[in-house]
C-alpha atoms as a PDB file:
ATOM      1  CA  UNK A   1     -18.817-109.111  24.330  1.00  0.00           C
ATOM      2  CA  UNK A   2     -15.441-110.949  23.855  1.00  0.00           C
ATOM      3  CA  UNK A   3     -16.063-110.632  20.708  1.00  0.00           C
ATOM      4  CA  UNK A   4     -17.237-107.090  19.744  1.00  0.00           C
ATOM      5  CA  UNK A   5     -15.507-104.125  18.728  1.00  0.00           C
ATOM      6  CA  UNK A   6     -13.771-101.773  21.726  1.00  0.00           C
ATOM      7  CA  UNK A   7     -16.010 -99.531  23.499  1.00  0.00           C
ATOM      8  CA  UNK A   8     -14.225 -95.824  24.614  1.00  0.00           C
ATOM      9  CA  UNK A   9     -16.356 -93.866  26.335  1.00  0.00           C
ATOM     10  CA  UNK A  10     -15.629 -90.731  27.806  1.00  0.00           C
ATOM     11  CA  UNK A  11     -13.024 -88.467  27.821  1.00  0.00           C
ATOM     12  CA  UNK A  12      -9.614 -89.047  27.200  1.00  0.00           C
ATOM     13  CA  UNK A  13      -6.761 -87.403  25.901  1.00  0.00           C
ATOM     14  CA  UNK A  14      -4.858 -88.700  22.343  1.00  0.00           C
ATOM     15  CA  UNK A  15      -1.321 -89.619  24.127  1.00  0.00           C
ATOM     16  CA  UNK A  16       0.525 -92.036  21.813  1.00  0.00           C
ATOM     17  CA  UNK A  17      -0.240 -94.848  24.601  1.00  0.00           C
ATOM     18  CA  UNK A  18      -4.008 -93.819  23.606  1.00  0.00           C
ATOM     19  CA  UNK A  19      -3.824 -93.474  19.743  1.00  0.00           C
ATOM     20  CA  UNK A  20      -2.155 -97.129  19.321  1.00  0.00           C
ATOM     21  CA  UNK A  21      -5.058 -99.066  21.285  1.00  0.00           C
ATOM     22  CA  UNK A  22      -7.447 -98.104  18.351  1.00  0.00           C
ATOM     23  CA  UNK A  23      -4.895-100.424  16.521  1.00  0.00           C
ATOM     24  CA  UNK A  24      -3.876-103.090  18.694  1.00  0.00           C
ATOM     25  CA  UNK A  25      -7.746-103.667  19.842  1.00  0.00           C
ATOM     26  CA  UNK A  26      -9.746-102.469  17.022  1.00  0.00           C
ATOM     27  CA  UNK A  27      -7.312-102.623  13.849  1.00  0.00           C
ATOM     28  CA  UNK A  28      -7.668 -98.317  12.983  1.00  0.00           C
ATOM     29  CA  UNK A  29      -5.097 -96.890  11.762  1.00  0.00           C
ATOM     30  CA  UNK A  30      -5.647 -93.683  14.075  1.00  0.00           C
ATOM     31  CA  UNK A  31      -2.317 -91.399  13.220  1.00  0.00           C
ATOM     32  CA  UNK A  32      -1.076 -88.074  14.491  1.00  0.00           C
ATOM     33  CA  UNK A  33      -0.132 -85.910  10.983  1.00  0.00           C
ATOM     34  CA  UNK A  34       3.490 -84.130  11.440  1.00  0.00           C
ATOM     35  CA  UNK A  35       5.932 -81.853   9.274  1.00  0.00           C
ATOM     36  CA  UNK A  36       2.898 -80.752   7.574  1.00  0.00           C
ATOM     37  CA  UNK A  37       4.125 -77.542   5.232  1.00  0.00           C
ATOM     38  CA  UNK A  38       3.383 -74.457   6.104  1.00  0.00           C
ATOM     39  CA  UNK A  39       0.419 -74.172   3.008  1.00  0.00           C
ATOM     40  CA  UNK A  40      -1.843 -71.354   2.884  1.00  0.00           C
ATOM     41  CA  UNK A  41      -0.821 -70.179   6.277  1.00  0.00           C
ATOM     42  CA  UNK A  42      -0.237 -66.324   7.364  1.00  0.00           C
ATOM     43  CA  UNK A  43       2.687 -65.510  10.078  1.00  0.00           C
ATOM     44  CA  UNK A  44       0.986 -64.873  13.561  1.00  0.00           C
ATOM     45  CA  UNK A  45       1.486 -61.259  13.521  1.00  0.00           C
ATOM     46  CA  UNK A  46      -0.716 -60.915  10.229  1.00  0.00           C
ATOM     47  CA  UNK A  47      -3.843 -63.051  11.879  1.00  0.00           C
ATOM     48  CA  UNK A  48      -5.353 -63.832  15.034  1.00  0.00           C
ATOM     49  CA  UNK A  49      -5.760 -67.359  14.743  1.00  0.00           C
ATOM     50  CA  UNK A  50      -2.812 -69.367  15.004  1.00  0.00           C
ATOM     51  CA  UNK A  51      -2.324 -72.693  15.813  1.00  0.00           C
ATOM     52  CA  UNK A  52       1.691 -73.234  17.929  1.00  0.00           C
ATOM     53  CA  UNK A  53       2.749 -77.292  18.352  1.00  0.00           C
ATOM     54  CA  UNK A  54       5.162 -78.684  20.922  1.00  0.00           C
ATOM     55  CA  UNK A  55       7.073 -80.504  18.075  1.00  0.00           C
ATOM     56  CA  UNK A  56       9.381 -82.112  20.673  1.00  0.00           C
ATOM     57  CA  UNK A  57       7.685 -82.802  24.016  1.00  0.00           C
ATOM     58  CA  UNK A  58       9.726 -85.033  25.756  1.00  0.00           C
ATOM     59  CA  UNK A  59      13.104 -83.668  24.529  1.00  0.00           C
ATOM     60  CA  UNK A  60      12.572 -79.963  24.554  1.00  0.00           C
ATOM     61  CA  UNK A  61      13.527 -78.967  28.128  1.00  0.00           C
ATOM     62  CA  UNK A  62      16.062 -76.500  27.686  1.00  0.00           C
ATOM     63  CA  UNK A  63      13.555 -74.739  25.109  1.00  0.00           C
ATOM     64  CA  UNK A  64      14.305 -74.220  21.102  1.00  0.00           C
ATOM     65  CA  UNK A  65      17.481 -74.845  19.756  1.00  0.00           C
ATOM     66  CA  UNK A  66      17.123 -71.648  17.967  1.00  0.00           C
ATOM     67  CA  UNK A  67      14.124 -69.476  19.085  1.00  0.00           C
ATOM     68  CA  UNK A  68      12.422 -66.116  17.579  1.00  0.00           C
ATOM     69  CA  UNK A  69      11.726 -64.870  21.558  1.00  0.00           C
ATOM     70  CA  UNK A  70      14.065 -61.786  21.253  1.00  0.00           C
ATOM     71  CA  UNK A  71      12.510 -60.754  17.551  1.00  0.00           C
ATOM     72  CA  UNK A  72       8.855 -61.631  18.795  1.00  0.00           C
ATOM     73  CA  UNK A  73       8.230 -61.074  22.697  1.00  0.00           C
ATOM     74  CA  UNK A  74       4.849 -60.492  22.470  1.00  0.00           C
ATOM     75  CA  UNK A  75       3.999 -63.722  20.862  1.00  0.00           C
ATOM     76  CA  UNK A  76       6.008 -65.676  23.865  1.00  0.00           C
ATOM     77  CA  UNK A  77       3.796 -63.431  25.980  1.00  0.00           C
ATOM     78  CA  UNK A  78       1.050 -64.313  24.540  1.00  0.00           C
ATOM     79  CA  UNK A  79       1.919 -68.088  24.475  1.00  0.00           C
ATOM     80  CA  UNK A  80       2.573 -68.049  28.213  1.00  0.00           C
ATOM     81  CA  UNK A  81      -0.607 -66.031  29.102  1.00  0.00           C
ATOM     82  CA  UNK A  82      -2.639 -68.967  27.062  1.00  0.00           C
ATOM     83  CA  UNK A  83      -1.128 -71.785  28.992  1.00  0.00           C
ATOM     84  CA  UNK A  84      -1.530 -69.586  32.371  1.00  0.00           C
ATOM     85  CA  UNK A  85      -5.361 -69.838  31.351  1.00  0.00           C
ATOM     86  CA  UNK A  86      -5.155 -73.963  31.404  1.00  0.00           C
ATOM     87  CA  UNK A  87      -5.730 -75.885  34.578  1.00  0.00           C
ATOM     88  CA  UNK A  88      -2.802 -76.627  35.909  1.00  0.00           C
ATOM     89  CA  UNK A  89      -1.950 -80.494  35.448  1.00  0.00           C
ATOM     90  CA  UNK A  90      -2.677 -79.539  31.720  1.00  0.00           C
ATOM     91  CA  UNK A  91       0.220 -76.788  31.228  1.00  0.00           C
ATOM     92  CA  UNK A  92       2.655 -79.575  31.235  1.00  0.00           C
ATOM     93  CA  UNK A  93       1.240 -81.984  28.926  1.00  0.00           C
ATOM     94  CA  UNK A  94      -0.154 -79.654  26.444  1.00  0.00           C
ATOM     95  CA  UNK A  95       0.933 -80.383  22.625  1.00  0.00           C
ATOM     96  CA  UNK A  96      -1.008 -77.798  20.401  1.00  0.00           C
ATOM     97  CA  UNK A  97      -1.978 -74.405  21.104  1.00  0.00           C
ATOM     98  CA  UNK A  98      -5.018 -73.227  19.044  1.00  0.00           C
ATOM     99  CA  UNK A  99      -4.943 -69.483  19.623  1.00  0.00           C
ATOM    100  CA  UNK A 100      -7.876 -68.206  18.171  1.00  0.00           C
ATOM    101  CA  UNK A 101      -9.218 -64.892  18.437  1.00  0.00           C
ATOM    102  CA  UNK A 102      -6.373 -62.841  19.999  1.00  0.00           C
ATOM    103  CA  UNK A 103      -3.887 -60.447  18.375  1.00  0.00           C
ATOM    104  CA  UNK A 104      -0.121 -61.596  18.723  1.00  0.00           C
ATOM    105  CA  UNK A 105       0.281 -57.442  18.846  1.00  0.00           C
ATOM    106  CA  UNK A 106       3.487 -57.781  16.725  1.00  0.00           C
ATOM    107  CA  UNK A 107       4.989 -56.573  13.243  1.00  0.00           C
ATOM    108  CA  UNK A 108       6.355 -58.735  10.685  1.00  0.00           C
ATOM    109  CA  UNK A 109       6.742 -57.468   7.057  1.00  0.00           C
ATOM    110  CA  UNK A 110       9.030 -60.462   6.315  1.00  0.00           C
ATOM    111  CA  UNK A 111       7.324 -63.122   7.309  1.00  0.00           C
ATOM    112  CA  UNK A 112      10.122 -64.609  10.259  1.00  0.00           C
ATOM    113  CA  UNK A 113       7.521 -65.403  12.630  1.00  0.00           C
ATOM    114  CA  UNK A 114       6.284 -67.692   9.997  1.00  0.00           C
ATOM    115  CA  UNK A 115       7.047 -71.244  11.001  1.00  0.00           C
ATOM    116  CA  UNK A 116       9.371 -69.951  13.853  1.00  0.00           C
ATOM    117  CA  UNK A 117       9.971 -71.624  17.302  1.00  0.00           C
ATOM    118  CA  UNK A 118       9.236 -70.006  20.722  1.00  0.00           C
ATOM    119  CA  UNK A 119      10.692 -70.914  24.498  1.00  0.00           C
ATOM    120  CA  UNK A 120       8.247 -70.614  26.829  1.00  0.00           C
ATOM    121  CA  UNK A 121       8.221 -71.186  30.971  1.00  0.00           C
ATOM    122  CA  UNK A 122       5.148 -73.187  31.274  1.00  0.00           C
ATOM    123  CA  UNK A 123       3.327 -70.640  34.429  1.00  0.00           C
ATOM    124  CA  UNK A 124       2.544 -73.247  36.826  1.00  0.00           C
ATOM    125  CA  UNK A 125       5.437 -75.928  37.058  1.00  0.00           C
ATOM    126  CA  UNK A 126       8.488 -73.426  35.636  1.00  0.00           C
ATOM    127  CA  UNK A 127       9.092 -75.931  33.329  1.00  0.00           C
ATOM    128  CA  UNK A 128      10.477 -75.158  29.565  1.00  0.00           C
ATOM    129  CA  UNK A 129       8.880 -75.892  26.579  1.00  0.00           C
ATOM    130  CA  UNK A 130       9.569 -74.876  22.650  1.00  0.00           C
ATOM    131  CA  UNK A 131       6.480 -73.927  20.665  1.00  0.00           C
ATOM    132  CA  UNK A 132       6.836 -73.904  16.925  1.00  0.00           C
ATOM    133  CA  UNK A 133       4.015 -71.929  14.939  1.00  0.00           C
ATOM    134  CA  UNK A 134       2.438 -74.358  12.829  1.00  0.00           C
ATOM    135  CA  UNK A 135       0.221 -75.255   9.588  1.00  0.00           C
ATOM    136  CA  UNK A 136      -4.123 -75.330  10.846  1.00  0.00           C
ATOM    137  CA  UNK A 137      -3.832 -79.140  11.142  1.00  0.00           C
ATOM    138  CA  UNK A 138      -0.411 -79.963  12.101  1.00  0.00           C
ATOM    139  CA  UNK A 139      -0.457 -82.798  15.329  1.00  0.00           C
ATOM    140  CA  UNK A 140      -4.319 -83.383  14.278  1.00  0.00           C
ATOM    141  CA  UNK A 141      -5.271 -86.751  14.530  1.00  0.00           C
ATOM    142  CA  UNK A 142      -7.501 -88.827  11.840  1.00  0.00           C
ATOM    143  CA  UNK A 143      -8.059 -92.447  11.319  1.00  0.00           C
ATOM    144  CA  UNK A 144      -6.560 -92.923   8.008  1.00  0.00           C
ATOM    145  CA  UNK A 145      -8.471 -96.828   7.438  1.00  0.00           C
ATOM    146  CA  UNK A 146      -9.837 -95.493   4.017  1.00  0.00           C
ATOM    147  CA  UNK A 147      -6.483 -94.254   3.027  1.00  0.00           C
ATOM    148  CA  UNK A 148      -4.798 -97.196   3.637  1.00  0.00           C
ATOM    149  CA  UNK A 149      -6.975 -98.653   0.910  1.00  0.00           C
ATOM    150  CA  UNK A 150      -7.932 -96.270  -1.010  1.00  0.00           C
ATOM    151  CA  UNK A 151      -4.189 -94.215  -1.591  1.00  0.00           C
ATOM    152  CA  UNK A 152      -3.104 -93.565  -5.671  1.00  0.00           C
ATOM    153  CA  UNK A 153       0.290 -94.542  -4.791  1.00  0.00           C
ATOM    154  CA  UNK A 154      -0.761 -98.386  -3.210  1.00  0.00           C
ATOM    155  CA  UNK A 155      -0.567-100.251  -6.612  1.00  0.00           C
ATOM    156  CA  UNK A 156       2.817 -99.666  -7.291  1.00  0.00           C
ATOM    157  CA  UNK A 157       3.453-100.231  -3.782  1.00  0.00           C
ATOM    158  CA  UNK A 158       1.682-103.484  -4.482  1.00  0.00           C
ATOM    159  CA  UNK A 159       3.156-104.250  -7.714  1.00  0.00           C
ATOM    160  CA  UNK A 160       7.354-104.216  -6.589  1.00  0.00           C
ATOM    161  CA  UNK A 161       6.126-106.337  -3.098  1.00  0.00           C
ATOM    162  CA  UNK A 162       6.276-103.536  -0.935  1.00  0.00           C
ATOM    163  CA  UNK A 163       4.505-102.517   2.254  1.00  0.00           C
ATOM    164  CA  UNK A 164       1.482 -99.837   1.979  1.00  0.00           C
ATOM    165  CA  UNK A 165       3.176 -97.046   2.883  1.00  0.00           C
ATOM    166  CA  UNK A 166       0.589 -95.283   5.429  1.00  0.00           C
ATOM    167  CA  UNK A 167      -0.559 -99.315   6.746  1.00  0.00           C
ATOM    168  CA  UNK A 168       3.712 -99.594   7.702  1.00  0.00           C
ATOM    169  CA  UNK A 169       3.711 -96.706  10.812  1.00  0.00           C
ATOM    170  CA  UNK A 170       0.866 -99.053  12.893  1.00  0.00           C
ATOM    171  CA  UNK A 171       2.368-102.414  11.504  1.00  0.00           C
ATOM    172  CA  UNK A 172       5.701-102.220  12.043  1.00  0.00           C
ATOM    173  CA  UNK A 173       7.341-103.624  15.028  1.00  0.00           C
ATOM    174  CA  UNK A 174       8.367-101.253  17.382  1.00  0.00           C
ATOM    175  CA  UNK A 175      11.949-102.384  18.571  1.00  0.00           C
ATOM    176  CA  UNK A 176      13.063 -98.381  20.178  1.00  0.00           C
ATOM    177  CA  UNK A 177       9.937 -98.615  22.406  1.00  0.00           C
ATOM    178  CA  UNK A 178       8.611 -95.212  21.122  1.00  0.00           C
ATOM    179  CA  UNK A 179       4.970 -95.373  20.514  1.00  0.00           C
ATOM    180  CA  UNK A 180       5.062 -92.246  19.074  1.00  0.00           C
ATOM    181  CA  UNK A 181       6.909 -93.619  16.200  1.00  0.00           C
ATOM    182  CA  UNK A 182       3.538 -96.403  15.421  1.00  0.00           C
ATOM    183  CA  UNK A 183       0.879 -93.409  15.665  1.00  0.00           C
ATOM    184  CA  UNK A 184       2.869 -90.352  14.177  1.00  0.00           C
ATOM    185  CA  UNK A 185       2.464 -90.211  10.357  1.00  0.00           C
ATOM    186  CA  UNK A 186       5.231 -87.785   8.754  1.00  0.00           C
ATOM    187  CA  UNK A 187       4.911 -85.716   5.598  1.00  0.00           C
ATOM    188  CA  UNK A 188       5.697 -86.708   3.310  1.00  0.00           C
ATOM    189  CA  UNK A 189       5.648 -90.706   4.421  1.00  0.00           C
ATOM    190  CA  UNK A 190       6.564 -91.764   0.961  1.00  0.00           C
ATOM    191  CA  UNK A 191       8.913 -90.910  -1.632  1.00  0.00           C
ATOM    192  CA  UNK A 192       6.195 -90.975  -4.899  1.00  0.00           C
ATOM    193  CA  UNK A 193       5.465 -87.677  -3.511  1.00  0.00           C
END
């Protein structure tokens, strides 16, 4: 059993601590995909299923730099009435917000909400928190072991002696301490792109 792959088995949630044990025990290359563009995606007031990320969880305590709350108060109502619905020890910890199904009841002819940021009190700590609407699959997590080999851009990664480009988040060595940095995989990661 020393020898065998690592078992997981049952629940448990994808925390950065998490994400990197698929690498350090099992060598996957199991990556949280960030900055994703906005592609295809309407503003929340034109659909009712939107998907709003906590870009920033562990600095984002005093809310958005620059929020859309005054243009948009419904959609930071309907934020906070979503986390209200969570059991409480998950309000705080929550990093995406799959709203699906419910109107944002809100008007926007020029696409602002689009990509905009929301503060919201979290219901059952008071806490803040800054909620940016986001692409379908931003913060989705994938093991990327296929990509790592199978990329178009690795040969002339390869050919000038150079790292692979996806394989570098997991393999680097992580001197600030921030895990997040080893399992977060940023768009674009390379500059071929």
């Amino acid at each position: 059993a020393d020898c065998g792959a690592a078992v997981f088995a049952g629940a448990f949630r994808l925390t950065a601590e998490n994400m990197r044990k698929f690498y350090e025990l099992d060598n996957k290359y199991v990556y949280r995909l960030t900055n994703l563009p906005l592609v295809s995606t309407s503003n929340p007031c034109k659909t009712n299923n939107n998907r709003f990320v906590r870009k920033d969880a562990g600095n984002d305590s005093s809310g958005c730099s620059s929020d859309s709350n005054d243009e948009f108060p419904t959609i930071v109502t309907a934020l906070t009435s979503f986390i209200g619905d969570m059991n409480q020890s998950e309000q705080d910890v929550v990093r995406v917000l799959d709203i699906n199904g419910i109107s944002m009841n809100c008007n926007d002819a020029s696409n602002d909400s689009l990509g905009a940021s929301f503060t919201v009190t979290i219901p059952s700590s008071g806490a803040i928190a800054c909620f940016t609407h986001s692409y379908k699959y931003e913060s989705s997590v994938f093991v990327m072991n296929d990509w790592v080999v199978n990329h178009p851009g690795n040969p002339s990664y390869y050919k000038d002696s150079q790292t692979n480009p996806i394989a570098v988040v997991a393999e680097h060595e992580n001197i600030s301490g921030n895990v997040e940095e080893s399992v977060s995989l940023n768009y674009p990661p390379w500059s071929f792109h």
